[in-house]
Protein backbone atom coordinates (compact mmCIF):
# COMPACT_ATOMS: atom_id res chain seq x y z
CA UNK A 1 3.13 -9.42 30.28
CA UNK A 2 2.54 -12.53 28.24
CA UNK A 3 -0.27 -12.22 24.77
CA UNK A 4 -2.06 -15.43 23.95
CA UNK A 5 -3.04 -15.21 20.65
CA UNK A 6 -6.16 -17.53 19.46
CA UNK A 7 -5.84 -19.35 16.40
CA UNK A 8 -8.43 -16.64 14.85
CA UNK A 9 -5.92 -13.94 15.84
CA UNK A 10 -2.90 -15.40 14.06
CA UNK A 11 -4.62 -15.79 11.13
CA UNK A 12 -6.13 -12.24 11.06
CA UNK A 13 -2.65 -10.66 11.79
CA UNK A 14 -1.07 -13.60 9.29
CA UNK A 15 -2.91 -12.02 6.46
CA UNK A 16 -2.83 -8.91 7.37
CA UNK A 17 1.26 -9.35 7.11
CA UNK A 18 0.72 -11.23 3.79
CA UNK A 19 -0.91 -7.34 2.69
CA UNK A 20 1.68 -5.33 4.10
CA UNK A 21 5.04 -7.32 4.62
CA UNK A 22 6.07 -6.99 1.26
CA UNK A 23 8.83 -4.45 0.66
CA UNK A 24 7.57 -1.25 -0.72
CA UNK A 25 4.15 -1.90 0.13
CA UNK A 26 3.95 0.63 2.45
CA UNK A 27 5.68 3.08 0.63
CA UNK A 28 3.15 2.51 -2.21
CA UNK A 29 0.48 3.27 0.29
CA UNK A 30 1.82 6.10 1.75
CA UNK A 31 1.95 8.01 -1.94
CA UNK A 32 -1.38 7.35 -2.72
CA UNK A 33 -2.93 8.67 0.80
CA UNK A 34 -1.94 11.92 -0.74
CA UNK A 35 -4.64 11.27 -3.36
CA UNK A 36 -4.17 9.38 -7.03
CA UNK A 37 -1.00 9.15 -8.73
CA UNK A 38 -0.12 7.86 -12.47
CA UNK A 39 2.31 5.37 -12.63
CA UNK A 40 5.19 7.65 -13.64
CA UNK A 41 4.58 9.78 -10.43
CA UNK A 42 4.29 7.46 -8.54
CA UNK A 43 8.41 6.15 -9.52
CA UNK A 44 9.21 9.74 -8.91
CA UNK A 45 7.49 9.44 -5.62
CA UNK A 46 9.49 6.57 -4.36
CA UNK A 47 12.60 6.63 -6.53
CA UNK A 48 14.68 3.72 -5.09
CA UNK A 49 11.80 1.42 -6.54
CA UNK A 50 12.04 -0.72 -9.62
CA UNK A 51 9.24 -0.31 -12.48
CA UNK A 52 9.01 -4.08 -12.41
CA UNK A 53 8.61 -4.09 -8.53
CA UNK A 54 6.11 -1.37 -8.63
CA UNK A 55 3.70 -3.23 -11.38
CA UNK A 56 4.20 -5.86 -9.31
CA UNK A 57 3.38 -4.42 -5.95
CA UNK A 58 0.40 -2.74 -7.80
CA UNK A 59 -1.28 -5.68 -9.15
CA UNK A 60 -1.07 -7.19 -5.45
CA UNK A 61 -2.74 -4.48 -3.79
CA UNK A 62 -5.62 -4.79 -6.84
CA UNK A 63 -5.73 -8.04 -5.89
CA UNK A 64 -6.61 -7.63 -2.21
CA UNK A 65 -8.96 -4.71 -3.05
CA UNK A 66 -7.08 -1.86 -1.73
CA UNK A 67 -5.92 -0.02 -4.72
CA UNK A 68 -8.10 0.78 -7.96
CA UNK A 69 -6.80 0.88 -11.33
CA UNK A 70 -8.47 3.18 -14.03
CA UNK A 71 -6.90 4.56 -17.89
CA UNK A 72 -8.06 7.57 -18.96
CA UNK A 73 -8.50 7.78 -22.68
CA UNK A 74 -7.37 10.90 -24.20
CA UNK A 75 -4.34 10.84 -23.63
CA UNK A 76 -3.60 7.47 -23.00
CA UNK A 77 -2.77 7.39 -18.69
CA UNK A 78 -3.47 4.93 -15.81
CA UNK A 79 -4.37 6.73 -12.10
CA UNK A 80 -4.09 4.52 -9.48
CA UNK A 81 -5.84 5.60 -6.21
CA UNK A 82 -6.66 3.59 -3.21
CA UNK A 83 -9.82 2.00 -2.36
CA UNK A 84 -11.72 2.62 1.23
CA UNK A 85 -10.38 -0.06 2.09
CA UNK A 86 -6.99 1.06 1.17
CA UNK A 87 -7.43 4.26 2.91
CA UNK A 88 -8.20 2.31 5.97
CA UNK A 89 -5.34 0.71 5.72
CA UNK A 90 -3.47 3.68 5.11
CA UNK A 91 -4.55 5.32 8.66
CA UNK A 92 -1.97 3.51 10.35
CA UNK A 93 1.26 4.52 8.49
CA UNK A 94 1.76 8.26 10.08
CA UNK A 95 1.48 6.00 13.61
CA UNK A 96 4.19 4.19 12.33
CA UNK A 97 6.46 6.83 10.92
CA UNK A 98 5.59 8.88 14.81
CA UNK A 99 6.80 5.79 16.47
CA UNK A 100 9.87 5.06 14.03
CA UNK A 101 10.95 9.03 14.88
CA UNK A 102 10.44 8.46 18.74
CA UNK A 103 12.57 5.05 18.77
């Protein structure tokens, strides 16, 4: 079975890979389905991943709307959680951890 894609469909799945092809993004994802994390759970959560790499990965996902970013004042924290958008995202990750058992 040969897929033609149309121009409109490489770019939709071209930025949807921009999102999600980064390393870690996933995992990043995945932790906050399970509701919002601070920052230092969250490198507990996934501990092979660098502080640096996690701001990083962070600000991206901000960027494209699918995580939120808000400090708490007394004391002093930062909860990230993920947007709807984010959780819509997110939907697709236990289909790909079913599939990456079965294979």
């Amino acid at each position: 079975m040969q897929i033609s894609l149309s121009t409109e469909d490489t770019e939709k799945l071209l930025i949807a890979y921009d999102i999600i092809g980064s390393k870690w993004t996933i995992h990043i994802l995945f932790t906050l389905s399970y509701g919002p994390k601070k920052f230092s759970e969250m490198t507990r959560s996934i501990p092979s991943i660098t502080q640096r790499i996690l701001s990083q990965r962070l600000k991206e996902l901000q960027h494209h709307n699918l995580v939120n970013r808000s400090s708490l004042k007394r004391p002093t924290q930062t909860i990230y959680e993920l947007t709807p958008k984010g959780v819509a995202l997110a939907t697709f990750i236990p289909c790909l951890m079913d599939w990456g058992t079965k294979n």
